[in-house]
PDB file of N, CA and C in Angstrom:
ATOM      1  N   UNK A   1       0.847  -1.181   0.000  1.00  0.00           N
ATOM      2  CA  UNK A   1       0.000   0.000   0.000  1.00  0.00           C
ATOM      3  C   UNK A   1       0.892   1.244   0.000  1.00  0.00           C
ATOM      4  N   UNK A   2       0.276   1.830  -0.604  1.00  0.00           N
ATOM      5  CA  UNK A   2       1.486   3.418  -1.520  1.00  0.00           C
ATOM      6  C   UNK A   2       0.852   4.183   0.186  1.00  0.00           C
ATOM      7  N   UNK A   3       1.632   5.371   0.415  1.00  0.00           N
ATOM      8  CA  UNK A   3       1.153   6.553   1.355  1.00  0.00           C
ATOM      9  C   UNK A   3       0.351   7.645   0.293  1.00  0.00           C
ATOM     10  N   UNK A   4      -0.633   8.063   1.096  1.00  0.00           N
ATOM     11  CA  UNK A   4      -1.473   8.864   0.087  1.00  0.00           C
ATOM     12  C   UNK A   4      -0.767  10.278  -0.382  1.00  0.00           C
ATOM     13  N   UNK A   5      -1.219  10.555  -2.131  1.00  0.00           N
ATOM     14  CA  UNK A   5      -0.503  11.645  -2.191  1.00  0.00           C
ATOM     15  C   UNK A   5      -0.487  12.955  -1.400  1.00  0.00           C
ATOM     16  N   UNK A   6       0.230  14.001  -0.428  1.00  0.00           N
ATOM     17  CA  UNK A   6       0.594  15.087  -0.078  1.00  0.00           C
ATOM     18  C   UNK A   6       0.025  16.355  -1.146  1.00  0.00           C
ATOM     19  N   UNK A   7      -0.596  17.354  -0.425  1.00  0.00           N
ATOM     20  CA  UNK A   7      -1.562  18.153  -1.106  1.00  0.00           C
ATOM     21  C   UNK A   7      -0.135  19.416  -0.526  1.00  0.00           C
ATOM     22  N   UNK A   8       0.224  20.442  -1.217  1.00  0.00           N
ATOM     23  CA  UNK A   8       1.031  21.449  -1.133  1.00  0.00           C
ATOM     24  C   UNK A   8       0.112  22.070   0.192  1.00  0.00           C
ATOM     25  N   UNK A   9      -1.057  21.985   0.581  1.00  0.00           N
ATOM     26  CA  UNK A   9      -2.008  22.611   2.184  1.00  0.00           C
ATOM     27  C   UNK A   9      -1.296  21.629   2.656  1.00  0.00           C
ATOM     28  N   UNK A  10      -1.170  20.008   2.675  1.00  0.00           N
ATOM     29  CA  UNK A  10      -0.808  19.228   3.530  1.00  0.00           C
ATOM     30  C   UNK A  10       0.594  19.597   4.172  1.00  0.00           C
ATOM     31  N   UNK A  11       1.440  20.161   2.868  1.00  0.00           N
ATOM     32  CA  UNK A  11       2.862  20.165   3.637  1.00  0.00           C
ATOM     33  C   UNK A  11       3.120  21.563   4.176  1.00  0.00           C
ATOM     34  N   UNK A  12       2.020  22.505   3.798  1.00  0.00           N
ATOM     35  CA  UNK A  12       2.405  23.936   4.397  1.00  0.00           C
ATOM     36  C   UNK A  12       1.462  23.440   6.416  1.00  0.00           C
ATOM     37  N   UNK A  13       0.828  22.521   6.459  1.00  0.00           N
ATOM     38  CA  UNK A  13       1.020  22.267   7.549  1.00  0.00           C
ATOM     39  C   UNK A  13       1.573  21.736   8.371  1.00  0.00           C
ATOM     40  N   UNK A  14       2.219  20.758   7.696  1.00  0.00           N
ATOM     41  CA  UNK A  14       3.356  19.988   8.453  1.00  0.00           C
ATOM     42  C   UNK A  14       4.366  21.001   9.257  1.00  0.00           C
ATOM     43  N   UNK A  15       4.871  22.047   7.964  1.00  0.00           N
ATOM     44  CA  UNK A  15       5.527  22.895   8.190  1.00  0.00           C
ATOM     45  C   UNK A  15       5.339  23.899   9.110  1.00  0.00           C
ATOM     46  N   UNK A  16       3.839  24.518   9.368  1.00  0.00           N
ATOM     47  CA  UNK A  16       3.468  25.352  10.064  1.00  0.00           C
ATOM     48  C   UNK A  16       3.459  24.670  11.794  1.00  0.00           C
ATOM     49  N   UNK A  17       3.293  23.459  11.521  1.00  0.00           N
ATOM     50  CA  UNK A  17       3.454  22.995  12.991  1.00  0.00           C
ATOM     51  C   UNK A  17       4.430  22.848  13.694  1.00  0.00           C
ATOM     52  N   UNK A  18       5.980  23.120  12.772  1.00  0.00           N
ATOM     53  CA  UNK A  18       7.023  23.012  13.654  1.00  0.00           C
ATOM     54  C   UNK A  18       7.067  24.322  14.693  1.00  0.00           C
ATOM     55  N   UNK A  19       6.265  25.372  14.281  1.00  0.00           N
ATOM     56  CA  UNK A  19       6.251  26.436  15.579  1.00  0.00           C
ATOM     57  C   UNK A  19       5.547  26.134  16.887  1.00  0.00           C
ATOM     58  N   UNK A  20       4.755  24.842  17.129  1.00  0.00           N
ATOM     59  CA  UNK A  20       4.263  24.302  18.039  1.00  0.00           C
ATOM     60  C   UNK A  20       5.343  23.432  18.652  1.00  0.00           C
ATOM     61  N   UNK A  21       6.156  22.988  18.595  1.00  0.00           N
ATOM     62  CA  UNK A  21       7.308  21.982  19.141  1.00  0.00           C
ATOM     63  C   UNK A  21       7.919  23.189  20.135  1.00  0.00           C
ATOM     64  N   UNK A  22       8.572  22.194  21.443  1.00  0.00           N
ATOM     65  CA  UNK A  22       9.051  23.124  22.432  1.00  0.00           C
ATOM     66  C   UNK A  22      10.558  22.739  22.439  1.00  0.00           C
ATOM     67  N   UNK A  23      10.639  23.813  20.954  1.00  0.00           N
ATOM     68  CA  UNK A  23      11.842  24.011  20.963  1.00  0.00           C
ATOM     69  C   UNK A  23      12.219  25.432  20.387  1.00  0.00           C
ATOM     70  N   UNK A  24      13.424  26.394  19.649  1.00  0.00           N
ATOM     71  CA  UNK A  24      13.615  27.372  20.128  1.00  0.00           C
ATOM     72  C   UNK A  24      13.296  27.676  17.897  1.00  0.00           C
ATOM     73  N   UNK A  25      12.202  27.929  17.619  1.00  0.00           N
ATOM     74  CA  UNK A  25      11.970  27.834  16.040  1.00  0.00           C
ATOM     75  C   UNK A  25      12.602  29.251  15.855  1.00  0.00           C
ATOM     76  N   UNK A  26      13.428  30.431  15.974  1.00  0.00           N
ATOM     77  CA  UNK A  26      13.579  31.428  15.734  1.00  0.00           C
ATOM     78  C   UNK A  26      14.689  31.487  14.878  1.00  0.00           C
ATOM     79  N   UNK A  27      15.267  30.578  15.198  1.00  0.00           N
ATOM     80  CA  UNK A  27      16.869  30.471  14.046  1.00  0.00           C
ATOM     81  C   UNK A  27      16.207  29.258  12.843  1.00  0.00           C
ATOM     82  N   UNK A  28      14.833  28.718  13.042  1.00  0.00           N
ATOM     83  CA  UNK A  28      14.849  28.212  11.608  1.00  0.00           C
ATOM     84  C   UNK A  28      13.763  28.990  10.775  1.00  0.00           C
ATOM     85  N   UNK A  29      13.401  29.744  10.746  1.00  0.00           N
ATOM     86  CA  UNK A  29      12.576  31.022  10.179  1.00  0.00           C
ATOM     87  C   UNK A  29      12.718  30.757   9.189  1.00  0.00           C
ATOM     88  N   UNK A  30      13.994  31.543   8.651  1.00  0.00           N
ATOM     89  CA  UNK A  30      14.366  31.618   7.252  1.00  0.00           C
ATOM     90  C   UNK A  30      13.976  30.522   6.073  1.00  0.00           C
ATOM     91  N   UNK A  31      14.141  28.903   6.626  1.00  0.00           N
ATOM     92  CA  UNK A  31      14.093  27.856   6.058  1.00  0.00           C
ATOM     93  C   UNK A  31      12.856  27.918   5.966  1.00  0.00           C
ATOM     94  N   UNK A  32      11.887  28.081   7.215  1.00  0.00           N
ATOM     95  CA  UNK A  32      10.132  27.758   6.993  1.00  0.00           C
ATOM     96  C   UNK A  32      10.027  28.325   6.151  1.00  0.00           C
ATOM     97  N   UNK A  33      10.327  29.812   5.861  1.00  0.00           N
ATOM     98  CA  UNK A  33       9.804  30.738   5.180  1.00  0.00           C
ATOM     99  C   UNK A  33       9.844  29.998   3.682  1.00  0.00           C
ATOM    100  N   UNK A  34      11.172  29.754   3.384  1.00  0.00           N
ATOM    101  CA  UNK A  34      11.756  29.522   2.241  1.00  0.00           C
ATOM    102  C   UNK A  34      10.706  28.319   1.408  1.00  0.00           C
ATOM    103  N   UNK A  35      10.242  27.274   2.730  1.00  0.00           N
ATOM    104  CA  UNK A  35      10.143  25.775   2.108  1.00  0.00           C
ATOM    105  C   UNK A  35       8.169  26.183   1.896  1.00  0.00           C
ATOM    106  N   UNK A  36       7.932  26.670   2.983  1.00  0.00           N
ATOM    107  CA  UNK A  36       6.620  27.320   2.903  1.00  0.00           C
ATOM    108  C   UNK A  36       6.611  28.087   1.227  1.00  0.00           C
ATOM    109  N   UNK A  37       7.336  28.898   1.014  1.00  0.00           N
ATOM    110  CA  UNK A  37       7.132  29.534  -0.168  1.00  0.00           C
ATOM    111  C   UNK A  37       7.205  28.526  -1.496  1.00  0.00           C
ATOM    112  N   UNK A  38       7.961  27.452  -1.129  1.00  0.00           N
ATOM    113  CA  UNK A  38       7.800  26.324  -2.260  1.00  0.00           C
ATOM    114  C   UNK A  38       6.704  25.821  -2.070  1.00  0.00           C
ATOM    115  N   UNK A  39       5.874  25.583  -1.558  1.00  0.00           N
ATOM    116  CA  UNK A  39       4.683  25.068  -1.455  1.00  0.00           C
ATOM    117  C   UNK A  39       3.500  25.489  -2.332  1.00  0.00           C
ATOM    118  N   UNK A  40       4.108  27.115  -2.787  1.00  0.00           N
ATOM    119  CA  UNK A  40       2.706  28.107  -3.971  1.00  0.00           C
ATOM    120  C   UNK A  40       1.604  28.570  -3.020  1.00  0.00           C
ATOM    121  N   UNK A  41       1.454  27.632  -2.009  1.00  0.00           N
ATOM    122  CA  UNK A  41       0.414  28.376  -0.999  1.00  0.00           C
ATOM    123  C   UNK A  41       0.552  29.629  -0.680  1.00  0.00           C
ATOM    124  N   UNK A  42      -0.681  30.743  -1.287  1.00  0.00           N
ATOM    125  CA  UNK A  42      -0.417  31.913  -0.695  1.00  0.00           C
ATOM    126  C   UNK A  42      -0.759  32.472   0.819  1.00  0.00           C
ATOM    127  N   UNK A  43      -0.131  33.419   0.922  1.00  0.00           N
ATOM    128  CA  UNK A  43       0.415  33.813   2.715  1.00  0.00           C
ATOM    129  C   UNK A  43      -0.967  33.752   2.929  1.00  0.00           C
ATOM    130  N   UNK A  44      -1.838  34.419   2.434  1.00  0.00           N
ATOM    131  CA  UNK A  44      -3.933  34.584   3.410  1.00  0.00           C
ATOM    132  C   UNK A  44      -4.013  33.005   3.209  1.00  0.00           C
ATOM    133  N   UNK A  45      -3.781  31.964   2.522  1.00  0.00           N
ATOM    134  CA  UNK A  45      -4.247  30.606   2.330  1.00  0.00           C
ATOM    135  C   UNK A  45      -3.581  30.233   3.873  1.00  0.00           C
ATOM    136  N   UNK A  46      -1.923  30.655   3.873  1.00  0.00           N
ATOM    137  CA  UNK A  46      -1.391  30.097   5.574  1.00  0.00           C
ATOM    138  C   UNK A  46      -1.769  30.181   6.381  1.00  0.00           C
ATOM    139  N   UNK A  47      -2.426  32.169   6.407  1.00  0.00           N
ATOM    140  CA  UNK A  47      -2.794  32.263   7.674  1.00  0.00           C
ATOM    141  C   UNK A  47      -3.995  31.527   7.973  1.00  0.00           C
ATOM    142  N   UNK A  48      -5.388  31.159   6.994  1.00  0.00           N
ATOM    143  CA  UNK A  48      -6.358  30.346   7.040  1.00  0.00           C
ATOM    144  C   UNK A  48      -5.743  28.860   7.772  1.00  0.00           C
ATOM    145  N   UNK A  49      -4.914  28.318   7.333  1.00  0.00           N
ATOM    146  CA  UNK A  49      -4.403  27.016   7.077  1.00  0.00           C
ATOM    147  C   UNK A  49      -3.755  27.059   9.300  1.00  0.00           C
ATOM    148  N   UNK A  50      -2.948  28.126   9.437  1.00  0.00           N
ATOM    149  CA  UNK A  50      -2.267  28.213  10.699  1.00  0.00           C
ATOM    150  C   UNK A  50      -3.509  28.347  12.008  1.00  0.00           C
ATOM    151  N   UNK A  51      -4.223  29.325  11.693  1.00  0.00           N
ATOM    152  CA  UNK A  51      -5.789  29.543  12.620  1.00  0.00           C
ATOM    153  C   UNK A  51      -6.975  28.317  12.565  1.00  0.00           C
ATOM    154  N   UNK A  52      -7.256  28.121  11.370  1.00  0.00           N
ATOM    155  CA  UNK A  52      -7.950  27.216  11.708  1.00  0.00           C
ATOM    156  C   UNK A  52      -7.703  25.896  11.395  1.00  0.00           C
ATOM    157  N   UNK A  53      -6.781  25.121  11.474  1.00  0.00           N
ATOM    158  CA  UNK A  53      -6.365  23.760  11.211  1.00  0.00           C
ATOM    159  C   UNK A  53      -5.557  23.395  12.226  1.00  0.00           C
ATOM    160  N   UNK A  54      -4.285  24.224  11.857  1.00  0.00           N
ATOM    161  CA  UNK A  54      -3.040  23.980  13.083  1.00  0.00           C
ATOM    162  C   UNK A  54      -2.844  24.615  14.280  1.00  0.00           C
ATOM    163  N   UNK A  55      -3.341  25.416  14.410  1.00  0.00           N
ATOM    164  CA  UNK A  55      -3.428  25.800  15.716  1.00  0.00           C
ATOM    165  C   UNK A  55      -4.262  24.951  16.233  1.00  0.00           C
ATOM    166  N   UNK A  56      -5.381  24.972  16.040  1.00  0.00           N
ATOM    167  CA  UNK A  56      -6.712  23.981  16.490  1.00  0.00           C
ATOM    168  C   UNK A  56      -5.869  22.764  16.467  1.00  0.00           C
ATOM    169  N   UNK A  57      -5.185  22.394  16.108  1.00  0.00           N
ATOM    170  CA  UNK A  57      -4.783  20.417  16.724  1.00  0.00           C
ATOM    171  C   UNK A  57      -3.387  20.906  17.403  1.00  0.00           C
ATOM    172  N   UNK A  58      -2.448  21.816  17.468  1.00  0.00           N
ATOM    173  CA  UNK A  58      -1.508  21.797  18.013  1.00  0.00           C
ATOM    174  C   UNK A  58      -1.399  23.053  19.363  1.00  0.00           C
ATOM    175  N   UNK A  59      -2.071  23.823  19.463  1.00  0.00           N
ATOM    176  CA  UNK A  59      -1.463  24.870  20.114  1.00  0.00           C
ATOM    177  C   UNK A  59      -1.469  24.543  21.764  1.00  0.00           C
ATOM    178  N   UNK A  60      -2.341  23.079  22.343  1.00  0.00           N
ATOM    179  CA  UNK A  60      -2.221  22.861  23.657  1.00  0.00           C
ATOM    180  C   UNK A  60      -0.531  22.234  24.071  1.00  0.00           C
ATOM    181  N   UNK A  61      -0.162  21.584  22.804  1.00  0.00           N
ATOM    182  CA  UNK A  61       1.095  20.986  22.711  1.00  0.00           C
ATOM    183  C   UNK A  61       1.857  22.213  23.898  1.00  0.00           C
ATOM    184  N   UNK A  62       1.546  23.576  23.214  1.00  0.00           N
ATOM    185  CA  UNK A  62       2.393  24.677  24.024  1.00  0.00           C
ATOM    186  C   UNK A  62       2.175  24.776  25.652  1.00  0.00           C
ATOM    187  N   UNK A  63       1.250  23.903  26.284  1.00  0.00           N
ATOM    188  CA  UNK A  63       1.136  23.784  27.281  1.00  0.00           C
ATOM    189  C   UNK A  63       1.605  22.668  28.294  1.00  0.00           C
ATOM    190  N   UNK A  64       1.647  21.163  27.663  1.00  0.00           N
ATOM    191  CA  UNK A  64       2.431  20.571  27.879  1.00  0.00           C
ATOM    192  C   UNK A  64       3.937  20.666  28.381  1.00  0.00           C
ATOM    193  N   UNK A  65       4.261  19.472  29.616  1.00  0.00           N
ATOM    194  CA  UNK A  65       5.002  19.740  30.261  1.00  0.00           C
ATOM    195  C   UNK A  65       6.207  18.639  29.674  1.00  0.00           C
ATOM    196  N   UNK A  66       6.040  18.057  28.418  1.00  0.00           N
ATOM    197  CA  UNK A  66       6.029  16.529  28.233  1.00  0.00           C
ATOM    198  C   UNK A  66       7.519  16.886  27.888  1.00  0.00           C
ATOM    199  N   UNK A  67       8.185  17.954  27.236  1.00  0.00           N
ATOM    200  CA  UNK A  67       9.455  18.361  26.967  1.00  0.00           C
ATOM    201  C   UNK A  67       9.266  17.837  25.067  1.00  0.00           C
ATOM    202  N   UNK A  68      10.609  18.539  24.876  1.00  0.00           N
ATOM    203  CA  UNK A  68      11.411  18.413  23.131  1.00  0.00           C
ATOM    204  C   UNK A  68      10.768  16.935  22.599  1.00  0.00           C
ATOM    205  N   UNK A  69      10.772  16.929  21.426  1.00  0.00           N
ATOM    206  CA  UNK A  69      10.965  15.742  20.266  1.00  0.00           C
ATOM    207  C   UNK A  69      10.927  16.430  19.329  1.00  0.00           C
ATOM    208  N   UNK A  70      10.707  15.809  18.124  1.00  0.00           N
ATOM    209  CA  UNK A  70      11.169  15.890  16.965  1.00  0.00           C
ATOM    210  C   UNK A  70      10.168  16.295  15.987  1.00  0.00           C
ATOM    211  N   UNK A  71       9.121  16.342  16.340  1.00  0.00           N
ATOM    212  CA  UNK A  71       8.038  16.847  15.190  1.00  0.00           C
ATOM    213  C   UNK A  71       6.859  16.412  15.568  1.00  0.00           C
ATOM    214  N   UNK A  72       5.459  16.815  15.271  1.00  0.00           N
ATOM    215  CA  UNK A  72       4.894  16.046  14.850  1.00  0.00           C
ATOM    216  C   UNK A  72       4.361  14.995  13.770  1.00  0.00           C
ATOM    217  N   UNK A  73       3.523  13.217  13.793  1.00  0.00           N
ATOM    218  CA  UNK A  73       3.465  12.957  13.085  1.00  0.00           C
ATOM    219  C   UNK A  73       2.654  13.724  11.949  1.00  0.00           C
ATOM    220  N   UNK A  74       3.139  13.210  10.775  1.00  0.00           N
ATOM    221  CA  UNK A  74       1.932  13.428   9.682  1.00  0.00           C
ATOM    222  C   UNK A  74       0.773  13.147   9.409  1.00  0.00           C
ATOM    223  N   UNK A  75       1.034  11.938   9.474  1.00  0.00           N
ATOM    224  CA  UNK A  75      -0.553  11.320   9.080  1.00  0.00           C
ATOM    225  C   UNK A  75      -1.421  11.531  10.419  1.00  0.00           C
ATOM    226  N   UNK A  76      -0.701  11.613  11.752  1.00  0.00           N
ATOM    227  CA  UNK A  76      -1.828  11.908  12.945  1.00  0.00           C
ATOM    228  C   UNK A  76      -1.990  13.487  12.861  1.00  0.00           C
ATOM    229  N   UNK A  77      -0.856  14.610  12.295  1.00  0.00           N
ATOM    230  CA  UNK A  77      -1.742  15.301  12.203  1.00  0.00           C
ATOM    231  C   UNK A  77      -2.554  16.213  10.927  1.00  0.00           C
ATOM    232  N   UNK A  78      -2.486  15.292   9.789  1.00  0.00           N
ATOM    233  CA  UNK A  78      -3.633  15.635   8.821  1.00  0.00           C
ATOM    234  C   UNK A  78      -4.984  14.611   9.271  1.00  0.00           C
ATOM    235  N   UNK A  79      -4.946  13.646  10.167  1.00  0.00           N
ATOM    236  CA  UNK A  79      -5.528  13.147  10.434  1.00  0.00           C
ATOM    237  C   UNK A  79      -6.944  14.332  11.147  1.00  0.00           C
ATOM    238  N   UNK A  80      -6.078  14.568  12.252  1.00  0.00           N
ATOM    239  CA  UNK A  80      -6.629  15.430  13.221  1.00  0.00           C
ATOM    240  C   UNK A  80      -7.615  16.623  12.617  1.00  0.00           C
ATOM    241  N   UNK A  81      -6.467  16.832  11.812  1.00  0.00           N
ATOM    242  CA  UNK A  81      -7.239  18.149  10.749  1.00  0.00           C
ATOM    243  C   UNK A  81      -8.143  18.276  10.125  1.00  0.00           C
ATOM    244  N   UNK A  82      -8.228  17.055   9.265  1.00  0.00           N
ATOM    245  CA  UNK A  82      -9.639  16.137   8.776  1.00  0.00           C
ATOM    246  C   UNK A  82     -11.169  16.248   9.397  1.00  0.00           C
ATOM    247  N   UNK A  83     -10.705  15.570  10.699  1.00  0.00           N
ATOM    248  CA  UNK A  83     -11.149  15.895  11.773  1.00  0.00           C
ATOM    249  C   UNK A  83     -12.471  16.591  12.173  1.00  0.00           C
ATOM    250  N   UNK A  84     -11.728  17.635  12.539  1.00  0.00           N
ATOM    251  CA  UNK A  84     -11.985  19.000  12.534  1.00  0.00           C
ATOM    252  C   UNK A  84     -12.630  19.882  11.774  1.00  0.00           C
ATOM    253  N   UNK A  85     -11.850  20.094  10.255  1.00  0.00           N
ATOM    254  CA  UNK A  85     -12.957  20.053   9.217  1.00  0.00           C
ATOM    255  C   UNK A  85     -14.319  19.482   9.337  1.00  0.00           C
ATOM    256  N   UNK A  86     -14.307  18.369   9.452  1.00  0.00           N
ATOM    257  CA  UNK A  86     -15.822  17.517   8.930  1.00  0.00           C
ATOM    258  C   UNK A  86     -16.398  17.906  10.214  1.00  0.00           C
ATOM    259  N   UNK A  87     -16.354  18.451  11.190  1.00  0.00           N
ATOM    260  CA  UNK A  87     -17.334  18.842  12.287  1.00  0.00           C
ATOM    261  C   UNK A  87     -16.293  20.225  12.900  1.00  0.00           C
ATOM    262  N   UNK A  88     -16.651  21.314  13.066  1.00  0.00           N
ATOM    263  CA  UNK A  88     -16.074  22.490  13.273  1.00  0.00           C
ATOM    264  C   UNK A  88     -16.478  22.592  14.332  1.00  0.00           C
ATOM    265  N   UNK A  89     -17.776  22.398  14.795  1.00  0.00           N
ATOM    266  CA  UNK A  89     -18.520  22.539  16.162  1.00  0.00           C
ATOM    267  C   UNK A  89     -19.058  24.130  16.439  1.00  0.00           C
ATOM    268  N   UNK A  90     -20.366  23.859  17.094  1.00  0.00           N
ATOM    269  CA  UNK A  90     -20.998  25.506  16.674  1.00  0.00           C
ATOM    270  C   UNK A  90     -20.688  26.755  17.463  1.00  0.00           C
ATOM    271  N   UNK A  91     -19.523  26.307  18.269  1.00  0.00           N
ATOM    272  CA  UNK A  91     -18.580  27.344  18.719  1.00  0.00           C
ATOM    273  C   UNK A  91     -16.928  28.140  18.013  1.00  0.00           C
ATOM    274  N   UNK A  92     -17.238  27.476  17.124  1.00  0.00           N
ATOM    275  CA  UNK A  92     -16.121  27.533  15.461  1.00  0.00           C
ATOM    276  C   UNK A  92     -15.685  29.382  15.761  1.00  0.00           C
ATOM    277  N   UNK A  93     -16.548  30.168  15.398  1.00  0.00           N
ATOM    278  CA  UNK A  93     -16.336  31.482  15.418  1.00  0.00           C
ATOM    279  C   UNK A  93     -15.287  31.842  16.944  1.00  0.00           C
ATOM    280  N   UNK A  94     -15.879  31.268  18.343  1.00  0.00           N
ATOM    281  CA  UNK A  94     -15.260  32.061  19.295  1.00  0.00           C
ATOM    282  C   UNK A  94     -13.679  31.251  19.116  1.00  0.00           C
ATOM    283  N   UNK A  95     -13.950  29.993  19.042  1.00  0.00           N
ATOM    284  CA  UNK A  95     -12.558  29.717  19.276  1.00  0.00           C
ATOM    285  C   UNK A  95     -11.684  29.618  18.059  1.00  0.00           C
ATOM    286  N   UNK A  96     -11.634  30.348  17.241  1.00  0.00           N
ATOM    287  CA  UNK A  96     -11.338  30.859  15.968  1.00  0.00           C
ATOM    288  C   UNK A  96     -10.563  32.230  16.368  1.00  0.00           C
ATOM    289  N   UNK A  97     -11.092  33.014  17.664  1.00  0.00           N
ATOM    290  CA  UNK A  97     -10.810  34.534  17.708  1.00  0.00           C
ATOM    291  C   UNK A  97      -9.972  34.716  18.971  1.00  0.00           C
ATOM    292  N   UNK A  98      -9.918  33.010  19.865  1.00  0.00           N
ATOM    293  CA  UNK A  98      -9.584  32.490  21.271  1.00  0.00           C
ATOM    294  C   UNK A  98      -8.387  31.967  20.068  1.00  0.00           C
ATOM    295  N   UNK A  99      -8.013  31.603  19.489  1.00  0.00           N
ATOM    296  CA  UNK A  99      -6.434  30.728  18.947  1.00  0.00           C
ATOM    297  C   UNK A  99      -5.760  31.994  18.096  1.00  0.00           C
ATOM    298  N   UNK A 100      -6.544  33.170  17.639  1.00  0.00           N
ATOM    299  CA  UNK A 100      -5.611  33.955  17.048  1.00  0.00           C
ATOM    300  C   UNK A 100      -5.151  34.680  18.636  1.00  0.00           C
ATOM    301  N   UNK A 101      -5.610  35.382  19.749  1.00  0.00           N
ATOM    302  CA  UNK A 101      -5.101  35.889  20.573  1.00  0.00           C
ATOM    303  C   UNK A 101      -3.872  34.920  21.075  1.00  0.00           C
ATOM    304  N   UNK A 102      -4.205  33.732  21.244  1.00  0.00           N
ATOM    305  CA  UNK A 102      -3.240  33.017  21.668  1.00  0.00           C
ATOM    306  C   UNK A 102      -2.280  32.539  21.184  1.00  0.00           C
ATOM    307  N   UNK A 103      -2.178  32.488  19.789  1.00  0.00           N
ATOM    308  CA  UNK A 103      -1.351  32.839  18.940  1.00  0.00           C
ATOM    309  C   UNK A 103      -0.182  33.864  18.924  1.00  0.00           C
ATOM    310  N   UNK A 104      -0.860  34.911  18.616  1.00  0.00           N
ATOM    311  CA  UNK A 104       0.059  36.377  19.008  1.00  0.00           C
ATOM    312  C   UNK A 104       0.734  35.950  20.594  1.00  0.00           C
ATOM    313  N   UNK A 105      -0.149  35.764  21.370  1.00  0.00           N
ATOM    314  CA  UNK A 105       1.091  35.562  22.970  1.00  0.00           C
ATOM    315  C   UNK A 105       1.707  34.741  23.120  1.00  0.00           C
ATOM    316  N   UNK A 106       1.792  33.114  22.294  1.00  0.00           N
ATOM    317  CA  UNK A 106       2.120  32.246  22.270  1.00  0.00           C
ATOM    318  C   UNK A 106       3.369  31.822  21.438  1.00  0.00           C
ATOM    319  N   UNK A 107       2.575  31.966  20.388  1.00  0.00           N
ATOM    320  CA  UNK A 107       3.449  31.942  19.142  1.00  0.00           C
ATOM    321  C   UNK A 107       4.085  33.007  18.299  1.00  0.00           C
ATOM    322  N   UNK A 108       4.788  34.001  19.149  1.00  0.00           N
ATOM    323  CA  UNK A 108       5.268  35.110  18.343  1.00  0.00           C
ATOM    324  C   UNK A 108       5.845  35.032  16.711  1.00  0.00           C
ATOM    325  N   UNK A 109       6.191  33.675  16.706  1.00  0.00           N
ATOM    326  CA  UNK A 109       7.162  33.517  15.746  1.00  0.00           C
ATOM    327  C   UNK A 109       6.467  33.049  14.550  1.00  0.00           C
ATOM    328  N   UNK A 110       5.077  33.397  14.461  1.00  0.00           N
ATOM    329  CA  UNK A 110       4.420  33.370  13.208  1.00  0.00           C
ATOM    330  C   UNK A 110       4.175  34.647  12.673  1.00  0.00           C
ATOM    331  N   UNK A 111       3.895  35.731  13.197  1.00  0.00           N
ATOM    332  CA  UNK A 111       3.899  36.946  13.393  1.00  0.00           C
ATOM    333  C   UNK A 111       5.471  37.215  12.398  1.00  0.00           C
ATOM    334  N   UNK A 112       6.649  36.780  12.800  1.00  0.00           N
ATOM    335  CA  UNK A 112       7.449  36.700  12.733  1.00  0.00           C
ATOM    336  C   UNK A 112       8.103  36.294  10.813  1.00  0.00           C
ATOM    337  N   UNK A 113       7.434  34.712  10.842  1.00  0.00           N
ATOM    338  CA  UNK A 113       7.350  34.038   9.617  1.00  0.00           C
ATOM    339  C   UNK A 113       6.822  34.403   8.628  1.00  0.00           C
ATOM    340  N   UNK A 114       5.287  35.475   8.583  1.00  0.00           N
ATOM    341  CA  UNK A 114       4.611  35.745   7.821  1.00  0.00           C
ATOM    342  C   UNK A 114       4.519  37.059   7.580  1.00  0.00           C
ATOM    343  N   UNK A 115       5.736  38.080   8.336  1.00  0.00           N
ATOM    344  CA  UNK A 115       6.514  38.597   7.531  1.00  0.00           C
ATOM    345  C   UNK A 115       7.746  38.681   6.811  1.00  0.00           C
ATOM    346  N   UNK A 116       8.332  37.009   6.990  1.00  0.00           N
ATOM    347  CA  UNK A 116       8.991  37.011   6.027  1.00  0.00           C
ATOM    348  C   UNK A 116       8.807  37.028   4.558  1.00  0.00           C
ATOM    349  N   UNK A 117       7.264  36.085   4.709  1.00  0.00           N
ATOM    350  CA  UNK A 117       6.738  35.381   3.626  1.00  0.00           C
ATOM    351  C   UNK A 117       5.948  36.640   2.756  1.00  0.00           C
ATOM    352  N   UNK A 118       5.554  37.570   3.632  1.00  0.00           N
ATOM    353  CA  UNK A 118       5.593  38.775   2.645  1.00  0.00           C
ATOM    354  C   UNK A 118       6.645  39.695   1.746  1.00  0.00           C
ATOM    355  N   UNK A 119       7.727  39.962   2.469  1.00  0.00           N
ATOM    356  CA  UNK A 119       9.243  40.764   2.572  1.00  0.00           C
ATOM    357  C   UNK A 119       9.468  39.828   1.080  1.00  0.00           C
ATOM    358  N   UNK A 120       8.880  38.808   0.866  1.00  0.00           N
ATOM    359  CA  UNK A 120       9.943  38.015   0.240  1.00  0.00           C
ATOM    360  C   UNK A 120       9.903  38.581  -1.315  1.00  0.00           C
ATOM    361  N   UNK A 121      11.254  38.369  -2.280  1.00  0.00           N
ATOM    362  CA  UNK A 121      10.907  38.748  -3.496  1.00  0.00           C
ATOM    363  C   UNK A 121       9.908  37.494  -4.280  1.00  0.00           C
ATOM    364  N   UNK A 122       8.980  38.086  -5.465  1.00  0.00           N
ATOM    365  CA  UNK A 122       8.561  37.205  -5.934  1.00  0.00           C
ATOM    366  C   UNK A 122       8.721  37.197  -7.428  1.00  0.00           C
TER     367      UNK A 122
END
């Protein structure tokens, strides 16, 4: 059995989730930026893609006490994402406006990324 094909959304999330790992993502910026921009996904598609997909399956990770590894999986988290999609739940709007605040205090370093991904030449 083949692994199913990877959608350029699939890998700009993979990618977007390494800012959820508790580790120090500020010296790999440049690269997200870079590999993100190979992807063709445009920056409003990320920020859609970062708020409501990946944040929503990753951002408690930032609360966890569990320490470093190495990534998350893939397939558990397009899985997750899937998910989520197919039932949003009819509180979708607040906690949509609850993951961007927490975002900004949390995750500075998207703030960060997605002005690279603008700055960038095209």
């Amino acid at each position: 059995m083949t692994a199913p094909e990877r959608t350029p959304e699939d890998r700009a999330c993979f990618l977007l989730s390494e800012l959820f790992l508790d580790t120090d993502t500020r010296g790999s910026l440049d690269r997200l930026a870079q590999e993100l921009r190979a992807t063709g996904v445009p920056v409003a598609a990320l920020d859609r893609l970062m708020v409501e997909d990946v944040a929503r399956v990753c951002l408690t990770n930032l609360y966890s006490p569990a320490g470093e590894w190495e990534g998350f999986d893939t397939d558990w988290l397009l899985a997750r994402i899937a998910k989520n999609r197919a039932d949003p739940g009819v509180l979708a709007p607040v906690r949509r406006w609850m993951r961007r605040r927490a975002l900004r205090r949390m995750v500075p370093e998207w703030s960060d990324l997605r002005a690279r991904l603008r700055d960038a030449p095209t």
